[in-house]
Protein backbone atom coordinates (compact mmCIF):
# COMPACT_ATOMS: atom_id res chain seq x y z
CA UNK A 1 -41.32 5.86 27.03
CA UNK A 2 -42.88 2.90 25.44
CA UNK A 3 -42.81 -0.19 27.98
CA UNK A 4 -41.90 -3.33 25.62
CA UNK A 5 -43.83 -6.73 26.29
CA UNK A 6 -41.97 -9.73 28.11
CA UNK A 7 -41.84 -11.50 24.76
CA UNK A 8 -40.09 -8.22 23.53
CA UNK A 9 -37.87 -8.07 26.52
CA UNK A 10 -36.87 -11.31 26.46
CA UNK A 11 -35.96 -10.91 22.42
CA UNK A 12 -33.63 -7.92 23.45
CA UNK A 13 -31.96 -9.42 25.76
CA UNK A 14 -31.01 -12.74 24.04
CA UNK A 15 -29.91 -10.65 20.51
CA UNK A 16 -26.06 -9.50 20.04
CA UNK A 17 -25.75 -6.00 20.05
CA UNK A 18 -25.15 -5.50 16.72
CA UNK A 19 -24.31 -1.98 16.60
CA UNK A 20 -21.51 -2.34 18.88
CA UNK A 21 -20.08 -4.85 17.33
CA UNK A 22 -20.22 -2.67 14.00
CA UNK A 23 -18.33 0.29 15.91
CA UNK A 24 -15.97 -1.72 17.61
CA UNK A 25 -15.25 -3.29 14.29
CA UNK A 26 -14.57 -0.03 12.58
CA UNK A 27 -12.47 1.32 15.60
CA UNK A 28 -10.23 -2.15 15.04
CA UNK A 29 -10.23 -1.60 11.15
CA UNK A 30 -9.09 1.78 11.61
CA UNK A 31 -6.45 1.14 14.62
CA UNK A 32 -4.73 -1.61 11.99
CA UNK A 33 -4.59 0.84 8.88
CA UNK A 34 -3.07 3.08 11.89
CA UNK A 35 -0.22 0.82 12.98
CA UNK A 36 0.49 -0.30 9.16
CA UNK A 37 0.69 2.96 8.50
CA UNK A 38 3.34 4.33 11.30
CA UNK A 39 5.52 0.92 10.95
CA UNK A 40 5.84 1.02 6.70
CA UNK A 41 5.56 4.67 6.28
CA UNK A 42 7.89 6.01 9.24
CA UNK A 43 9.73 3.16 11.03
CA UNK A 44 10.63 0.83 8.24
CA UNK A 45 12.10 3.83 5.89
CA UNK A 46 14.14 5.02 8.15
CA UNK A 47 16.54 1.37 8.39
CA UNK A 48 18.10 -0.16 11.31
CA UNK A 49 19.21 1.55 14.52
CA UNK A 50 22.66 2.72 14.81
C-alpha cells in the first residue's frame, strides 16, 4: 500500500467525496422516476376510492 504524505492526507480529508455524492445522486434520480412512475401509471388511472 502506498503511504500518502501529510500534505496528501490532509487534501483527502478536507475534499467532498465526490463519488458518493454521484451514487447517492443517481439512487435519488432513480427513486423519483420510481414514485412518478407507481403514482401516474398505477394509482392515478385507477380514480378515486369507492
Amino acid at each position: 500500500m502506498v503511504e500518502l504524505t501529510p500534505e496528501e492526507q490532509e487534501k483527502a480529508i478536507a475534499e467532498a467525496p465526490k463519488g458518493t455524492w454521484a451514487i447517492l445522486l443517481v439512487y435519488a434520480v432513480f427513486m423519483v422516476l420510481g414514485w412518478l412512475y407507481m403514482f401516474y401509471g398505477f394509482f392515478l388511472p385507477h380514480g378515486p376510492v369507492n
